[in-house]
PDB file of N, CA and C in Angstrom:
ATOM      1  N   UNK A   1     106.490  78.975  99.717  1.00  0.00           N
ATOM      2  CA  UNK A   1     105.089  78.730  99.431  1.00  0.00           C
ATOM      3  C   UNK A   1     104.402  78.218 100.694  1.00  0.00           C
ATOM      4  N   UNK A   2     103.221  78.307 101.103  1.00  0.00           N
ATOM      5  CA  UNK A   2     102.288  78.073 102.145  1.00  0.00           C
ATOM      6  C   UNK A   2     101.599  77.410 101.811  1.00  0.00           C
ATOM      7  N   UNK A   3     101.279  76.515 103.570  1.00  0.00           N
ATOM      8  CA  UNK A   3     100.772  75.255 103.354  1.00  0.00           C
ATOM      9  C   UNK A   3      99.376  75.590 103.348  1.00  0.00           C
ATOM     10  N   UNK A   4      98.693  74.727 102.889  1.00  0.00           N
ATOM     11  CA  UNK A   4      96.775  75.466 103.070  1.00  0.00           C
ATOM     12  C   UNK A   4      96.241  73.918 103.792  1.00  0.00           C
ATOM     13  N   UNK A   5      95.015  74.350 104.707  1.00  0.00           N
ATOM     14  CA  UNK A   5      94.571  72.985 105.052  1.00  0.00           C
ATOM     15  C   UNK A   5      93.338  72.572 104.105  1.00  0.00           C
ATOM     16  N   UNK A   6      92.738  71.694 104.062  1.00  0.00           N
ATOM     17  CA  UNK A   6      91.794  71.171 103.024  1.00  0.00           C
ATOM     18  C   UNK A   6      90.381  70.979 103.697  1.00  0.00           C
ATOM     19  N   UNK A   7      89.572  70.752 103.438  1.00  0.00           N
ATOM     20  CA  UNK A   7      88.184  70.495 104.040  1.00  0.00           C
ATOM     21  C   UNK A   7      88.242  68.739 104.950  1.00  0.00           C
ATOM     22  N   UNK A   8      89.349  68.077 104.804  1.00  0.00           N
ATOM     23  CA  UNK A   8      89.827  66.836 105.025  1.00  0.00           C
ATOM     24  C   UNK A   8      90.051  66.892 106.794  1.00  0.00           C
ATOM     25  N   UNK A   9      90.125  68.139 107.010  1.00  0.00           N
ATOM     26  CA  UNK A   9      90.272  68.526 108.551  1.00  0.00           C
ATOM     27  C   UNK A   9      89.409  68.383 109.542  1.00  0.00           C
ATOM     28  N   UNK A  10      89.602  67.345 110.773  1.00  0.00           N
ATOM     29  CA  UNK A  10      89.119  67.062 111.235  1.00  0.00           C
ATOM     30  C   UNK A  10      88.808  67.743 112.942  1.00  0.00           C
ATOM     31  N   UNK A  11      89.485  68.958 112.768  1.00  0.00           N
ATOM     32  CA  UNK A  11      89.908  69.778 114.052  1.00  0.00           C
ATOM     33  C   UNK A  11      91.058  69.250 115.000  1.00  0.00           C
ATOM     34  N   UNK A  12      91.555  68.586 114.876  1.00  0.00           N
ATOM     35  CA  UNK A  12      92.400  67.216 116.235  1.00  0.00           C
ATOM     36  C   UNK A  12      93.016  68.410 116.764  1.00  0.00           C
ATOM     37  N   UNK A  13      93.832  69.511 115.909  1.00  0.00           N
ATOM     38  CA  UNK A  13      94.214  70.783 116.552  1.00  0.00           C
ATOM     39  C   UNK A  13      95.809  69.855 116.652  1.00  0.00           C
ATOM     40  N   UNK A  14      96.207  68.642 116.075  1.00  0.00           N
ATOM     41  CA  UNK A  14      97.900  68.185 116.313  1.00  0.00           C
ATOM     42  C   UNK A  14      98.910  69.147 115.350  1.00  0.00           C
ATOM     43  N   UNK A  15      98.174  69.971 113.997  1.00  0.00           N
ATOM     44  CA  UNK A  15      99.096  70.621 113.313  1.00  0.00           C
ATOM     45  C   UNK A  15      99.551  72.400 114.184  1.00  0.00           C
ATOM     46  N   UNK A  16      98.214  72.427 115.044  1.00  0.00           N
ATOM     47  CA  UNK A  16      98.162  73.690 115.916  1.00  0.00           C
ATOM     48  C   UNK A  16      99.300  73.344 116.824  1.00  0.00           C
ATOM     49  N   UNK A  17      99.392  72.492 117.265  1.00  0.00           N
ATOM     50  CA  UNK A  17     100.426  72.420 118.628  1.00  0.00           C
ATOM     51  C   UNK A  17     101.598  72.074 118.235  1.00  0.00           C
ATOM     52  N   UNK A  18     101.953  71.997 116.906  1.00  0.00           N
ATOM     53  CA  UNK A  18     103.741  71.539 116.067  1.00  0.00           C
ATOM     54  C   UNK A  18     104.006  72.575 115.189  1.00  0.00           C
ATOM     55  N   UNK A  19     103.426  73.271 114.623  1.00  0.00           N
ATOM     56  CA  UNK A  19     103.796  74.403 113.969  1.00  0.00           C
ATOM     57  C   UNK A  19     104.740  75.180 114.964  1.00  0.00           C
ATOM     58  N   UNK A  20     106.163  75.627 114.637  1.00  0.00           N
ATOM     59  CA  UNK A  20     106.948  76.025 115.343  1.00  0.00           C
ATOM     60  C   UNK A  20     106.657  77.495 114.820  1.00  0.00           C
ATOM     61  N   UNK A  21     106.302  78.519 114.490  1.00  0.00           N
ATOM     62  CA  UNK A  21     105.624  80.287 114.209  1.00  0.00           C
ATOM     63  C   UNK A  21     104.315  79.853 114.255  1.00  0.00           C
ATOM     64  N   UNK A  22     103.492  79.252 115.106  1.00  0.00           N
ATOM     65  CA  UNK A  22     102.238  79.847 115.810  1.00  0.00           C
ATOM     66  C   UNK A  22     100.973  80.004 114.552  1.00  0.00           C
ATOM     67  N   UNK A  23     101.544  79.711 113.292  1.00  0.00           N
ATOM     68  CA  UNK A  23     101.059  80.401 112.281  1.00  0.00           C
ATOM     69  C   UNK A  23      99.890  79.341 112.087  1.00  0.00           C
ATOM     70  N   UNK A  24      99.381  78.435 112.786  1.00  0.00           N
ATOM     71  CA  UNK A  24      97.976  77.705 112.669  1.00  0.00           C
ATOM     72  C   UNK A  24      97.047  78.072 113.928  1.00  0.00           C
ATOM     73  N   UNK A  25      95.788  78.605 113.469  1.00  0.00           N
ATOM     74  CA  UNK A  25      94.590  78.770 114.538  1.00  0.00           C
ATOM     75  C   UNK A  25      93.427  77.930 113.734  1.00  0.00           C
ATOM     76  N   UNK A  26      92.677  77.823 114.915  1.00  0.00           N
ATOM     77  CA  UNK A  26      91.233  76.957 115.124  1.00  0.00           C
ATOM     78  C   UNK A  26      89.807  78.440 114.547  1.00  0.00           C
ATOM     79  N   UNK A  27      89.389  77.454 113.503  1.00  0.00           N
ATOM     80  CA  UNK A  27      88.636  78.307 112.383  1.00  0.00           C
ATOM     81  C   UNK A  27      87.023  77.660 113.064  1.00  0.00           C
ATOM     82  N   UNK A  28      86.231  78.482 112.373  1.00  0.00           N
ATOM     83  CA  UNK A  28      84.988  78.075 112.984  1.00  0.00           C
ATOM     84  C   UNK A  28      84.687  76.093 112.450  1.00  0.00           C
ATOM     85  N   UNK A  29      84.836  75.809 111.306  1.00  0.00           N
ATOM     86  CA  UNK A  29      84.641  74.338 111.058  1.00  0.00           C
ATOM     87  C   UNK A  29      86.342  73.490 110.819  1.00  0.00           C
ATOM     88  N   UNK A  30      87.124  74.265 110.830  1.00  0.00           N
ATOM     89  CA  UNK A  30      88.361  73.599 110.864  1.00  0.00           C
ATOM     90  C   UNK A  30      89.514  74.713 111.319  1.00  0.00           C
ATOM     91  N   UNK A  31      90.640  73.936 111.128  1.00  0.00           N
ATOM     92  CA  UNK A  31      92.243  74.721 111.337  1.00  0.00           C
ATOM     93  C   UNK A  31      92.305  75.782 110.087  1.00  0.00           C
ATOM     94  N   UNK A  32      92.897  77.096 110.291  1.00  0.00           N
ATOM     95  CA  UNK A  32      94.007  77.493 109.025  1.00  0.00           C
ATOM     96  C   UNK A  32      94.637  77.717 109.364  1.00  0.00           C
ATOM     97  N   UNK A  33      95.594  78.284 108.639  1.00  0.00           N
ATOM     98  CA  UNK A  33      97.355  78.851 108.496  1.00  0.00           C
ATOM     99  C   UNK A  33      97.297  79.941 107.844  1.00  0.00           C
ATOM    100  N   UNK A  34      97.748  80.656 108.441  1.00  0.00           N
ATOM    101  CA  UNK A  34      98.063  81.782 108.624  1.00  0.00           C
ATOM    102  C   UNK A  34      99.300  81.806 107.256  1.00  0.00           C
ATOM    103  N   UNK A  35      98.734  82.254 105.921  1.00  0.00           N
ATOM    104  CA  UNK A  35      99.876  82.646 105.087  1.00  0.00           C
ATOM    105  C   UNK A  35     101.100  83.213 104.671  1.00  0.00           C
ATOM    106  N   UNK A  36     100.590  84.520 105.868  1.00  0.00           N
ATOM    107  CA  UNK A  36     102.034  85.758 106.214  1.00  0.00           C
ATOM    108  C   UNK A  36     103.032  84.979 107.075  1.00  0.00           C
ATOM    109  N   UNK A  37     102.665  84.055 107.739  1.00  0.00           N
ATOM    110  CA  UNK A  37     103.364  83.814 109.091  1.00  0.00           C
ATOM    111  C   UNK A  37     104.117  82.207 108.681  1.00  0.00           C
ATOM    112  N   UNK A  38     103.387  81.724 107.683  1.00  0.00           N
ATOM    113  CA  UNK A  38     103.651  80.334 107.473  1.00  0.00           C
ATOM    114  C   UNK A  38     105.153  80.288 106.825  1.00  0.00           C
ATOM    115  N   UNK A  39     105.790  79.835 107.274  1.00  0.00           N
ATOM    116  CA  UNK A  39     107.641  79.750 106.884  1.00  0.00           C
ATOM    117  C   UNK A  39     108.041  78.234 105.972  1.00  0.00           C
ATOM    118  N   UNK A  40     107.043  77.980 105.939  1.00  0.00           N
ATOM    119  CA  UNK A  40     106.676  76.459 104.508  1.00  0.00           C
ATOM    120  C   UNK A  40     107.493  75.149 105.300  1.00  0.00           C
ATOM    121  N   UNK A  41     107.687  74.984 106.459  1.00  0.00           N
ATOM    122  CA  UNK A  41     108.546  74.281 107.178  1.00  0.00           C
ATOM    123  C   UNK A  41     108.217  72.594 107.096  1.00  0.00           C
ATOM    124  N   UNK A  42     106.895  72.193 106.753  1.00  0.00           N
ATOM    125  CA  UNK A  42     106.082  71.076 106.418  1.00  0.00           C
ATOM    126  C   UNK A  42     105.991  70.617 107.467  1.00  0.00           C
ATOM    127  N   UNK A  43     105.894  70.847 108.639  1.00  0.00           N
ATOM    128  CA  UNK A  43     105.665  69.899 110.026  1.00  0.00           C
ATOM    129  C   UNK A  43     104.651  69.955 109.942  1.00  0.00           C
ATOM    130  N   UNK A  44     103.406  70.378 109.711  1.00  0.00           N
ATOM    131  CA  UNK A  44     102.256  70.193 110.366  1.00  0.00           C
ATOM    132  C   UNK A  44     101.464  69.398 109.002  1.00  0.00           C
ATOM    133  N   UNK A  45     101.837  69.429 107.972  1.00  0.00           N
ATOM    134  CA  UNK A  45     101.696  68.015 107.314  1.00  0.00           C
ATOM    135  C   UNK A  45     102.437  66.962 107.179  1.00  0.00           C
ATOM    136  N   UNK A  46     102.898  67.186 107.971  1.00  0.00           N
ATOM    137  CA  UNK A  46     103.725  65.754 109.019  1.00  0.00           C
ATOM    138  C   UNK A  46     103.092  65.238 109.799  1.00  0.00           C
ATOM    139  N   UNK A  47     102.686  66.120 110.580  1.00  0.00           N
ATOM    140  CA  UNK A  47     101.839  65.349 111.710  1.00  0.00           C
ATOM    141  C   UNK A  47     100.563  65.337 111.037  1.00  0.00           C
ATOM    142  N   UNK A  48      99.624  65.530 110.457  1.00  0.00           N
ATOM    143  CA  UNK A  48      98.786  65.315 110.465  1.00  0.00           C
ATOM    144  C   UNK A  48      98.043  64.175 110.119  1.00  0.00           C
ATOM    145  N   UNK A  49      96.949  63.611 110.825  1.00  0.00           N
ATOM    146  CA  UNK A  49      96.403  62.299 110.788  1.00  0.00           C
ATOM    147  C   UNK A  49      95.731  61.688 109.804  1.00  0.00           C
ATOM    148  N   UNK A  50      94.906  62.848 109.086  1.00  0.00           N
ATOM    149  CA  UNK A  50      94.041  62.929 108.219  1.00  0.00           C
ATOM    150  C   UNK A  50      94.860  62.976 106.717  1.00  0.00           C
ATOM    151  N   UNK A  51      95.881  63.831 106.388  1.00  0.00           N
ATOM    152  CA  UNK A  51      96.613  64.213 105.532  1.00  0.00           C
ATOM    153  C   UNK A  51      95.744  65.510 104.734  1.00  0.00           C
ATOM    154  N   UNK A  52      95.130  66.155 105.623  1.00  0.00           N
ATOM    155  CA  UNK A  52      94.815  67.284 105.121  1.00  0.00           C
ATOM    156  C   UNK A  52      95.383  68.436 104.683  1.00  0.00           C
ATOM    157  N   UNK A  53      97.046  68.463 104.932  1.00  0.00           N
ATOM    158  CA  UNK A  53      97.203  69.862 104.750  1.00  0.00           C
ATOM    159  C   UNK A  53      98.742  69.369 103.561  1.00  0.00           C
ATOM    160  N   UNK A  54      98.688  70.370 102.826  1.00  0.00           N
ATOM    161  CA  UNK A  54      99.379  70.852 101.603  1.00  0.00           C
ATOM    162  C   UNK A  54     100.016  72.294 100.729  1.00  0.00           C
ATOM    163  N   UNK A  55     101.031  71.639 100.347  1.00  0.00           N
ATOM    164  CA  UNK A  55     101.470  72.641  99.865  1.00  0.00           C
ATOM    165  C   UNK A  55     100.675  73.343  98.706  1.00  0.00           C
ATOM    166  N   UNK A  56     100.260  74.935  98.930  1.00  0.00           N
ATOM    167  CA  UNK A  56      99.781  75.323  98.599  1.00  0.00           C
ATOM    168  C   UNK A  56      99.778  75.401  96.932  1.00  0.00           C
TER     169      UNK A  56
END
């Protein structure tokens, strides 16, 4: 299952640079993830500051 980010996103771009498959890019008002690519690994709601991102 894939993680989705939430409107809680603040851009910091820390889940972009720990995602180990690349599978997060910079959206016009926040981050997404890339669903095909996302391997459900939970690091990047690990790192994240805000606690924006979740299992889908």
């Amino acid at each position: 299952m894939a993680y989705v980010i939430s409107d809680s996103c603040v851009s910091c771009g820390t889940c972009s640079d720990q995602c180990p498959v690349g599978a997060i890019s910079a959206g016009d008002t926040q981050y997404n993830i890339d669903a095909d690519s996302c391997i459900s690994c939970g690091t990047c709601a690990g790192v994240c500051p805000t606690g924006a991102i979740s299992e889908e």
